[in-house]
C-alpha atoms as a PDB file:
ATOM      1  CA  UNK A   1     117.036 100.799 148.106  1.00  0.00           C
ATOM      2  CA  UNK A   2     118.968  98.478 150.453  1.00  0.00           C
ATOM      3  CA  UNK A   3     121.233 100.232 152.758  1.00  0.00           C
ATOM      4  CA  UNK A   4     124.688  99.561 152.240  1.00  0.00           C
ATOM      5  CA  UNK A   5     126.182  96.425 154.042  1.00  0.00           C
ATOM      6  CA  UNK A   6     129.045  97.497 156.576  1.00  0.00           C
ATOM      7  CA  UNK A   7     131.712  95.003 157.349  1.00  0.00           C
ATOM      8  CA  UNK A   8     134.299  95.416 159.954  1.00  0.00           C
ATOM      9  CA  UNK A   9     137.750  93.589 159.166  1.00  0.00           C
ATOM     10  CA  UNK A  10     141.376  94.001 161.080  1.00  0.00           C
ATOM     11  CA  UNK A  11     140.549  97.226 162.521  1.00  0.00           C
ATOM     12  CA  UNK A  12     139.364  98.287 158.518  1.00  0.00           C
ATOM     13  CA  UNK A  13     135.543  99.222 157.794  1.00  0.00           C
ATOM     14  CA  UNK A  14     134.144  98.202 154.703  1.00  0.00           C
ATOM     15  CA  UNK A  15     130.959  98.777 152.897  1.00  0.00           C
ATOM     16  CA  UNK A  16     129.339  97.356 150.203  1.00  0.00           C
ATOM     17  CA  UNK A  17     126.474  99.149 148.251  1.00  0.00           C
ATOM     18  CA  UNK A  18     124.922  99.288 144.899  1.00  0.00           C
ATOM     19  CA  UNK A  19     125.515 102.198 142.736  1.00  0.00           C
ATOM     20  CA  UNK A  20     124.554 103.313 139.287  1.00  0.00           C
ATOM     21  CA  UNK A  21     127.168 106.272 139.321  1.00  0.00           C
ATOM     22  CA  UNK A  22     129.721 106.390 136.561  1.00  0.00           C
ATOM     23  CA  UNK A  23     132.715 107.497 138.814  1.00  0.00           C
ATOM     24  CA  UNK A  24     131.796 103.981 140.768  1.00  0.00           C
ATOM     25  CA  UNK A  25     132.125 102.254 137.652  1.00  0.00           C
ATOM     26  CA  UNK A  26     135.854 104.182 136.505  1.00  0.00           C
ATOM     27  CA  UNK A  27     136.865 103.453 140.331  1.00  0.00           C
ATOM     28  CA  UNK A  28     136.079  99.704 140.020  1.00  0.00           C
ATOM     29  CA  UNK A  29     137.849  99.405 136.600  1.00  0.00           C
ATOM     30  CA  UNK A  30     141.266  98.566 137.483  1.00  0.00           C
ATOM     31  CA  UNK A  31     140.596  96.126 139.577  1.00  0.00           C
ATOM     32  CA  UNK A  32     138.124  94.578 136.673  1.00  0.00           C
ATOM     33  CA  UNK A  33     141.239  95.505 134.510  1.00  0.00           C
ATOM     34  CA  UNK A  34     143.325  92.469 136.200  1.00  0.00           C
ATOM     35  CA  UNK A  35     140.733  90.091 134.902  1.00  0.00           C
ATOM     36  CA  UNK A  36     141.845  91.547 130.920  1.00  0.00           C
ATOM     37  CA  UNK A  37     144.146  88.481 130.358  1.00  0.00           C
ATOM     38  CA  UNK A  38     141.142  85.973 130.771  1.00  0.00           C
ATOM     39  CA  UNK A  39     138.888  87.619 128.590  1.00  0.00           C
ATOM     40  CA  UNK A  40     139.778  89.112 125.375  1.00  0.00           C
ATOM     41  CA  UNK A  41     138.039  92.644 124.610  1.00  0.00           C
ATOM     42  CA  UNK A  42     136.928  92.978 128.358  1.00  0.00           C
ATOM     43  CA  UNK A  43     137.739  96.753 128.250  1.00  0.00           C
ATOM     44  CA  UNK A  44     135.121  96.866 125.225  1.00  0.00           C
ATOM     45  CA  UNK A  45     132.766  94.528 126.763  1.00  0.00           C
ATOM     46  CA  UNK A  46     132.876  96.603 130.099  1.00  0.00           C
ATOM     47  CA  UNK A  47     132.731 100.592 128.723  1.00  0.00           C
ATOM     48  CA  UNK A  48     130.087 100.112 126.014  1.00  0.00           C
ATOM     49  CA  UNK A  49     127.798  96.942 127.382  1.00  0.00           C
ATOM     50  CA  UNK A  50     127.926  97.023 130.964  1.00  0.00           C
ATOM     51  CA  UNK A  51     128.916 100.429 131.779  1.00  0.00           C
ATOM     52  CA  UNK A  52     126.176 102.040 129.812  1.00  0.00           C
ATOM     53  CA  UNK A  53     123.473  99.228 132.082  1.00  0.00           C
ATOM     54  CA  UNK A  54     124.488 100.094 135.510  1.00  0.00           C
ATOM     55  CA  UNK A  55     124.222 103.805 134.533  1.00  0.00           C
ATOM     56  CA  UNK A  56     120.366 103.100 133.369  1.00  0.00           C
ATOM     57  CA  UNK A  57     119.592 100.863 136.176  1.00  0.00           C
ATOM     58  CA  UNK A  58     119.330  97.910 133.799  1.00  0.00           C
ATOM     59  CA  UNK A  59     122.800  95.800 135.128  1.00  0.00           C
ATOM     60  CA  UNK A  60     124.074  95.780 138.723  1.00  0.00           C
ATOM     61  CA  UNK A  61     127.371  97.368 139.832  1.00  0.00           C
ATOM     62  CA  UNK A  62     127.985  96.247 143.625  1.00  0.00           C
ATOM     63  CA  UNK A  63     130.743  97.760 145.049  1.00  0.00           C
ATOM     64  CA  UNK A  64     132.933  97.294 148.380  1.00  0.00           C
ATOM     65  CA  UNK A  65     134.768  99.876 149.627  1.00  0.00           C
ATOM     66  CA  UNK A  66     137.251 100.908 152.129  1.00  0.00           C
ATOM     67  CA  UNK A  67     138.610 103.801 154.400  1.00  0.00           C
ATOM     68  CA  UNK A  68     142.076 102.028 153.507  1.00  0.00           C
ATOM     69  CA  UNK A  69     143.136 103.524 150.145  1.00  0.00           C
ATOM     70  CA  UNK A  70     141.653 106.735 149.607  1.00  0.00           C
ATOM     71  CA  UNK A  71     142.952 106.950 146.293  1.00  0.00           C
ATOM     72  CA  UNK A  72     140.966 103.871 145.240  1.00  0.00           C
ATOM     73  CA  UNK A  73     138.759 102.350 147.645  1.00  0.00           C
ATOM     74  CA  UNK A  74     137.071  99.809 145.837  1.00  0.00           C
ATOM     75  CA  UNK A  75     138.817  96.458 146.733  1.00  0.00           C
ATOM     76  CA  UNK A  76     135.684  93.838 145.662  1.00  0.00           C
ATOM     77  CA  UNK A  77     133.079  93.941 142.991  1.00  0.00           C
ATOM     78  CA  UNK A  78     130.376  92.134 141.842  1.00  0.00           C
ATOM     79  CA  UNK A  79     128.057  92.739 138.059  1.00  0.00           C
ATOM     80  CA  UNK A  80     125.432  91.164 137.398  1.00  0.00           C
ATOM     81  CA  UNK A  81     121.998  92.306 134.798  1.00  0.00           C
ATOM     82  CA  UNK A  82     118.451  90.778 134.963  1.00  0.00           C
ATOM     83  CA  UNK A  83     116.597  90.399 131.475  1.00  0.00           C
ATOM     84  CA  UNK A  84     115.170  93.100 129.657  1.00  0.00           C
ATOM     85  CA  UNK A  85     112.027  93.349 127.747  1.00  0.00           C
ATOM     86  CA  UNK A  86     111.740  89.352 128.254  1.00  0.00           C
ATOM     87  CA  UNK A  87     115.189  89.493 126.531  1.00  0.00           C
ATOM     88  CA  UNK A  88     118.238  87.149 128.153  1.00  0.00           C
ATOM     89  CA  UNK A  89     118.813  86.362 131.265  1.00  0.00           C
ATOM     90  CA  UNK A  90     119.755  86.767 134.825  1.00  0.00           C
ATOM     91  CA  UNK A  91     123.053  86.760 135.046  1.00  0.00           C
ATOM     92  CA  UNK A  92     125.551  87.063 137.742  1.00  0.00           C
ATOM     93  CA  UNK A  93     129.048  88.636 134.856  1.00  0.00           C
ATOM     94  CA  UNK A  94     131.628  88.840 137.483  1.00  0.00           C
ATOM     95  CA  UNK A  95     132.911  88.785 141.204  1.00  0.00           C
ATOM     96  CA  UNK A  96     136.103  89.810 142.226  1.00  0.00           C
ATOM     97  CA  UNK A  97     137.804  90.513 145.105  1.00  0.00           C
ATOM     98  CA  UNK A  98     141.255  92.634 145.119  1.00  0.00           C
ATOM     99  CA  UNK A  99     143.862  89.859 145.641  1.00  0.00           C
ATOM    100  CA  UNK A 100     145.284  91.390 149.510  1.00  0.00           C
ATOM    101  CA  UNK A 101     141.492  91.265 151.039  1.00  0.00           C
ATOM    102  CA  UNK A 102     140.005  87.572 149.596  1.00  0.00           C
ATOM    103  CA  UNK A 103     139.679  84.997 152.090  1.00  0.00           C
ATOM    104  CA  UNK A 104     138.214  87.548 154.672  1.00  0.00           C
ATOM    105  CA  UNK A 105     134.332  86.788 153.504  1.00  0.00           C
ATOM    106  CA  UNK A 106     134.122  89.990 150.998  1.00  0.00           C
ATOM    107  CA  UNK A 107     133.459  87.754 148.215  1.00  0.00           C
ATOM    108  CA  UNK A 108     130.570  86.256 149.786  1.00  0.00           C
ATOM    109  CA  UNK A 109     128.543  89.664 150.428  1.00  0.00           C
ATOM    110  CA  UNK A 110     129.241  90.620 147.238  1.00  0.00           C
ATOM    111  CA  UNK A 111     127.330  87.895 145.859  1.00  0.00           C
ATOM    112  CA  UNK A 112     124.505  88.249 148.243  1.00  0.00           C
ATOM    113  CA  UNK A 113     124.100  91.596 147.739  1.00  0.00           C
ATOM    114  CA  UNK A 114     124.181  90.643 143.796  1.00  0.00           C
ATOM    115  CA  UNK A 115     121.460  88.178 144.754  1.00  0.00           C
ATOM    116  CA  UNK A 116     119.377  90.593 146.303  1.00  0.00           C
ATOM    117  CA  UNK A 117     119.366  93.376 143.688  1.00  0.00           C
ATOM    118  CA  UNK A 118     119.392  90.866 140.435  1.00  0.00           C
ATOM    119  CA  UNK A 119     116.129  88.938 142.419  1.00  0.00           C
ATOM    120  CA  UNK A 120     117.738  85.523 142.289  1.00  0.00           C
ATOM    121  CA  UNK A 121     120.335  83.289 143.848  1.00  0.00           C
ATOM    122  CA  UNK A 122     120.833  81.565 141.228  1.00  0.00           C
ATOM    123  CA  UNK A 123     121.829  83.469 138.278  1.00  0.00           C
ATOM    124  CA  UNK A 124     123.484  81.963 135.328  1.00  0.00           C
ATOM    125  CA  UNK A 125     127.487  82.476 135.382  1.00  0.00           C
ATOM    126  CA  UNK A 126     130.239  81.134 133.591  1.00  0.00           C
ATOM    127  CA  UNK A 127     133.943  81.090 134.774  1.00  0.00           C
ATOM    128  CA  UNK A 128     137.355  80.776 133.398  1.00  0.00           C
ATOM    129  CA  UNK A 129     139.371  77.547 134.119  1.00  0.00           C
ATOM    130  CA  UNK A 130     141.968  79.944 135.898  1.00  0.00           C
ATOM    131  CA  UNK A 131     139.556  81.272 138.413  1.00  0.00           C
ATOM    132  CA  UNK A 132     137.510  78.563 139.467  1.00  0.00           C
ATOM    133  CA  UNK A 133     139.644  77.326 142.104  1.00  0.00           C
ATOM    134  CA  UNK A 134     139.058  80.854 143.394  1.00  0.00           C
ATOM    135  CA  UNK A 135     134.748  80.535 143.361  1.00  0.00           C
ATOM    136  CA  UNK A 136     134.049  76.900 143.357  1.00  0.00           C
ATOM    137  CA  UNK A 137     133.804  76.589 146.691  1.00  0.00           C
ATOM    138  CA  UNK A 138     131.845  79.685 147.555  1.00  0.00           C
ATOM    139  CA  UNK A 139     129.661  78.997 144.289  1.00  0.00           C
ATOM    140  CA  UNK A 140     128.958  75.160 145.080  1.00  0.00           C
ATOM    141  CA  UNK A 141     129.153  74.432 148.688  1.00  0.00           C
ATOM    142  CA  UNK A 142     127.700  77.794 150.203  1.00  0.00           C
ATOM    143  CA  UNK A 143     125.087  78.916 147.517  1.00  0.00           C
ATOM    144  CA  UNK A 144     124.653  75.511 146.135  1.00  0.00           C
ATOM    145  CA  UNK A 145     125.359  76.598 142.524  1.00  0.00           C
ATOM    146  CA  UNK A 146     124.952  73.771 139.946  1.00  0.00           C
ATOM    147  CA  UNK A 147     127.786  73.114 137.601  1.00  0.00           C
ATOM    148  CA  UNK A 148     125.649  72.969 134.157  1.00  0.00           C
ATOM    149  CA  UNK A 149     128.450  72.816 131.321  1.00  0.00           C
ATOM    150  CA  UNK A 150     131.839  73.062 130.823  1.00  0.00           C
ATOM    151  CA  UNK A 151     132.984  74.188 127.592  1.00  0.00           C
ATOM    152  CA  UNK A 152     136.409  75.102 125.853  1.00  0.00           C
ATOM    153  CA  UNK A 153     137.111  77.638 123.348  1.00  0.00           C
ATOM    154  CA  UNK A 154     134.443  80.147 124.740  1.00  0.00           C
ATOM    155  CA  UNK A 155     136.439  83.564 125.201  1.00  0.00           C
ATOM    156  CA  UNK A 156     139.734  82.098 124.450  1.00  0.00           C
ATOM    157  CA  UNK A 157     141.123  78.579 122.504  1.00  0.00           C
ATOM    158  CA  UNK A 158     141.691  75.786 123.787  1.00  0.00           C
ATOM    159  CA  UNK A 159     140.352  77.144 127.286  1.00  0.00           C
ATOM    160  CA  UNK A 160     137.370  76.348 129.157  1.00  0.00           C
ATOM    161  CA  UNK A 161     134.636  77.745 130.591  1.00  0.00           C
ATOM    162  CA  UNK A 162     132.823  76.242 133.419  1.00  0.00           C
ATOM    163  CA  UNK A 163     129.045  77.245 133.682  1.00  0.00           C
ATOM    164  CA  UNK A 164     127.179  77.325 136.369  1.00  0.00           C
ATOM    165  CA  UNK A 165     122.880  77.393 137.152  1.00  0.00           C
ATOM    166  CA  UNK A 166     122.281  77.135 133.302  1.00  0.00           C
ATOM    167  CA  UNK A 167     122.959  75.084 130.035  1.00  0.00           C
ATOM    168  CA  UNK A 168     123.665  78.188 127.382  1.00  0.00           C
ATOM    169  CA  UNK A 169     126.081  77.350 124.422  1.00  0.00           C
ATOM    170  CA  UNK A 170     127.844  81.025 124.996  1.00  0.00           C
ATOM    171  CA  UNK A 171     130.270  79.920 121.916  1.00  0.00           C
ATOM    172  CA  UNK A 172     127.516  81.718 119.806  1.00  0.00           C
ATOM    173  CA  UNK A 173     127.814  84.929 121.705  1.00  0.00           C
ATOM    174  CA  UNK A 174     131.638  85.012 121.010  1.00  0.00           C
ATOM    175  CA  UNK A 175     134.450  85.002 118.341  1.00  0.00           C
ATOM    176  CA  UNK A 176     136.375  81.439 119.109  1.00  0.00           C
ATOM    177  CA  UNK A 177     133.410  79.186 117.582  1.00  0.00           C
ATOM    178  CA  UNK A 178     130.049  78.600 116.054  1.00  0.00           C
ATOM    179  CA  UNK A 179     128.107  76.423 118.626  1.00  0.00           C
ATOM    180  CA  UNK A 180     128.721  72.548 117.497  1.00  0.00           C
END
Protein backbone atom coordinates (compact mmCIF):
# COMPACT_ATOMS: atom_id res chain seq x y z
CA UNK A 1 0.00 0.00 0.00
CA UNK A 2 1.21 3.52 -0.90
CA UNK A 3 2.07 5.59 2.01
CA UNK A 4 -0.02 8.43 2.48
CA UNK A 5 0.95 11.70 0.56
CA UNK A 6 1.75 14.63 3.11
CA UNK A 7 1.23 18.14 1.95
CA UNK A 8 2.25 21.16 3.82
CA UNK A 9 -0.03 24.36 3.18
CA UNK A 10 -0.12 27.92 5.25
CA UNK A 11 1.42 26.53 8.22
CA UNK A 12 -1.55 23.43 7.86
CA UNK A 13 -0.38 19.66 7.22
CA UNK A 14 -2.37 17.65 5.10
CA UNK A 15 -2.44 14.08 4.10
CA UNK A 16 -3.97 12.22 1.63
CA UNK A 17 -4.36 8.34 1.82
CA UNK A 18 -6.55 5.61 0.64
CA UNK A 19 -8.84 3.95 2.99
CA UNK A 20 -11.43 1.25 2.88
CA UNK A 21 -12.77 2.14 6.49
CA UNK A 22 -16.42 2.97 6.85
CA UNK A 23 -15.93 5.88 9.42
CA UNK A 24 -13.65 7.43 6.35
CA UNK A 25 -16.47 7.09 4.18
CA UNK A 26 -19.34 8.80 6.97
CA UNK A 27 -16.45 11.54 7.53
CA UNK A 28 -16.21 12.33 3.78
CA UNK A 29 -20.05 12.42 3.34
CA UNK A 30 -20.89 15.90 3.97
CA UNK A 31 -18.65 17.26 1.99
CA UNK A 32 -19.95 14.68 -0.94
CA UNK A 33 -23.37 15.88 0.49
CA UNK A 34 -22.79 19.53 -1.15
CA UNK A 35 -22.59 17.88 -4.51
CA UNK A 36 -26.67 16.48 -3.71
CA UNK A 37 -28.16 19.36 -5.83
CA UNK A 38 -26.26 18.16 -9.06
CA UNK A 39 -27.14 14.74 -8.85
CA UNK A 40 -30.44 13.47 -7.92
CA UNK A 41 -30.40 10.28 -5.48
CA UNK A 42 -26.59 10.84 -4.71
CA UNK A 43 -27.21 9.88 -1.02
CA UNK A 44 -28.60 6.44 -2.52
CA UNK A 45 -26.04 6.17 -5.11
CA UNK A 46 -23.25 6.82 -2.42
CA UNK A 47 -24.52 4.46 0.84
CA UNK A 48 -25.61 1.38 -1.14
CA UNK A 49 -23.19 1.44 -4.50
CA UNK A 50 -20.12 3.03 -3.57
CA UNK A 51 -20.01 2.76 0.06
CA UNK A 52 -20.47 -0.95 0.12
CA UNK A 53 -17.07 -0.99 -2.85
CA UNK A 54 -14.59 0.93 -0.93
CA UNK A 55 -15.45 -1.24 2.13
CA UNK A 56 -14.59 -4.55 -0.12
CA UNK A 57 -11.68 -3.05 -1.78
CA UNK A 58 -13.53 -3.04 -5.10
CA UNK A 59 -13.96 1.19 -5.51
CA UNK A 60 -11.43 3.75 -4.26
CA UNK A 61 -12.10 6.22 -1.42
CA UNK A 62 -9.03 8.79 -1.36
CA UNK A 63 -9.17 10.98 1.31
CA UNK A 64 -7.29 14.36 2.40
CA UNK A 65 -7.18 15.29 5.68
CA UNK A 66 -6.22 17.93 8.05
CA UNK A 67 -4.99 18.79 11.67
CA UNK A 68 -7.38 21.93 11.06
CA UNK A 69 -10.88 20.73 12.02
CA UNK A 70 -10.76 17.98 14.30
CA UNK A 71 -14.29 17.52 14.19
CA UNK A 72 -14.15 16.76 10.46
CA UNK A 73 -10.92 16.63 8.86
CA UNK A 74 -11.60 15.56 5.55
CA UNK A 75 -11.54 18.74 3.31
CA UNK A 76 -10.87 16.85 -0.40
CA UNK A 77 -11.96 13.57 -1.83
CA UNK A 78 -11.60 11.66 -4.67
CA UNK A 79 -13.82 7.93 -5.79
CA UNK A 80 -13.07 6.19 -8.29
CA UNK A 81 -13.74 1.85 -9.04
CA UNK A 82 -11.83 -0.30 -11.62
CA UNK A 83 -13.98 -3.12 -13.41
CA UNK A 84 -14.98 -6.16 -11.87
CA UNK A 85 -15.14 -9.60 -13.17
CA UNK A 86 -14.42 -7.96 -16.79
CA UNK A 87 -17.59 -5.98 -15.86
CA UNK A 88 -17.56 -1.86 -16.56
CA UNK A 89 -15.08 0.25 -16.36
CA UNK A 90 -12.43 2.35 -14.85
CA UNK A 91 -13.83 5.10 -13.66
CA UNK A 92 -12.68 8.13 -11.90
CA UNK A 93 -16.95 9.07 -9.91
CA UNK A 94 -15.90 12.18 -8.23
CA UNK A 95 -13.26 14.81 -6.98
CA UNK A 96 -13.94 17.39 -4.71
CA UNK A 97 -12.26 19.69 -2.82
CA UNK A 98 -13.99 21.60 0.32
CA UNK A 99 -14.69 25.07 -1.18
CA UNK A 100 -12.04 27.22 1.59
CA UNK A 101 -8.87 24.87 0.51
CA UNK A 102 -9.28 24.59 -3.70
CA UNK A 103 -6.85 26.46 -5.58
CA UNK A 104 -3.98 25.32 -3.18
CA UNK A 105 -3.10 22.02 -5.49
CA UNK A 106 -5.31 19.46 -3.23
CA UNK A 107 -7.35 18.67 -6.13
CA UNK A 108 -4.53 17.63 -8.13
CA UNK A 109 -3.11 14.86 -5.59
CA UNK A 110 -6.27 13.67 -5.21
CA UNK A 111 -6.46 12.67 -8.67
CA UNK A 112 -3.03 11.27 -8.78
CA UNK A 113 -3.39 9.34 -5.99
CA UNK A 114 -6.85 8.12 -7.74
CA UNK A 115 -4.61 7.37 -10.70
CA UNK A 116 -2.34 5.35 -8.88
CA UNK A 117 -4.72 3.07 -6.95
CA UNK A 118 -7.49 2.75 -9.97
CA UNK A 119 -4.12 1.77 -12.40
CA UNK A 120 -4.88 4.42 -14.98
CA UNK A 121 -4.69 8.10 -15.75
CA UNK A 122 -7.16 8.10 -17.74
CA UNK A 123 -10.29 6.86 -16.34
CA UNK A 124 -13.62 7.56 -17.81
CA UNK A 125 -15.52 10.59 -15.94
CA UNK A 126 -18.36 12.60 -16.61
CA UNK A 127 -19.11 16.10 -15.09
CA UNK A 128 -21.95 18.39 -14.50
CA UNK A 129 -22.17 21.66 -16.57
CA UNK A 130 -21.95 23.51 -13.08
CA UNK A 131 -18.63 22.09 -12.14
CA UNK A 132 -16.63 22.01 -15.07
CA UNK A 133 -15.30 25.36 -14.85
CA UNK A 134 -14.02 23.98 -11.55
CA UNK A 135 -11.96 20.63 -13.35
CA UNK A 136 -11.49 21.57 -16.90
CA UNK A 137 -8.45 22.92 -16.51
CA UNK A 138 -6.86 20.43 -14.17
CA UNK A 139 -8.64 17.57 -16.31
CA UNK A 140 -7.47 18.93 -19.86
CA UNK A 141 -4.38 20.93 -19.63
CA UNK A 142 -2.47 19.01 -16.73
CA UNK A 143 -3.61 15.30 -17.23
CA UNK A 144 -4.49 15.77 -20.80
CA UNK A 145 -8.03 14.35 -20.39
CA UNK A 146 -9.99 14.10 -23.69
CA UNK A 147 -13.38 15.66 -23.84
CA UNK A 148 -15.36 12.53 -25.50
CA UNK A 149 -19.19 13.64 -25.31
CA UNK A 150 -21.27 16.05 -24.02
CA UNK A 151 -24.69 15.13 -23.34
CA UNK A 152 -27.89 16.77 -21.72
CA UNK A 153 -30.52 15.22 -19.74
CA UNK A 154 -28.10 12.62 -18.07
CA UNK A 155 -28.78 13.01 -14.16
CA UNK A 156 -30.97 15.95 -14.52
CA UNK A 157 -33.22 17.69 -17.68
CA UNK A 158 -32.27 19.86 -19.73
CA UNK A 159 -28.61 19.70 -18.16
CA UNK A 160 -25.51 18.43 -19.49
CA UNK A 161 -22.98 16.26 -18.85
CA UNK A 162 -19.58 16.63 -20.20
CA UNK A 163 -17.57 13.29 -20.54
CA UNK A 164 -14.32 12.90 -20.50
CA UNK A 165 -11.56 9.74 -21.75
CA UNK A 166 -14.64 7.73 -23.08
CA UNK A 167 -17.75 7.74 -25.45
CA UNK A 168 -20.53 5.89 -22.99
CA UNK A 169 -24.25 6.92 -23.59
CA UNK A 170 -24.73 7.06 -19.51
CA UNK A 171 -28.56 8.16 -20.37
CA UNK A 172 -29.14 4.30 -20.18
CA UNK A 173 -27.74 4.02 -16.72
CA UNK A 174 -30.19 6.76 -15.47
CA UNK A 175 -33.88 7.89 -15.11
CA UNK A 176 -34.01 11.24 -17.51
CA UNK A 177 -33.84 9.14 -20.94
CA UNK A 178 -33.53 6.03 -22.99
CA UNK A 179 -30.27 6.47 -25.06
CA UNK A 180 -31.41 8.09 -28.62
Amino acid sequence: MQAPYQLVSRSMSISIRRSHRLIDASRAWPLLDSLSGLYPDLADWYWNKAVPGIVTGHGALIVAETDEDPGNPVIGLALGRKPTDGDGETKLQCVRVAPGHQRRGIGARLLERAFAELGSDQPFCSVSEEMLHLVAPLFINRFGFTLTRVGQGIYRPDKLEYQFNGDHDLRRKTPYGAAA
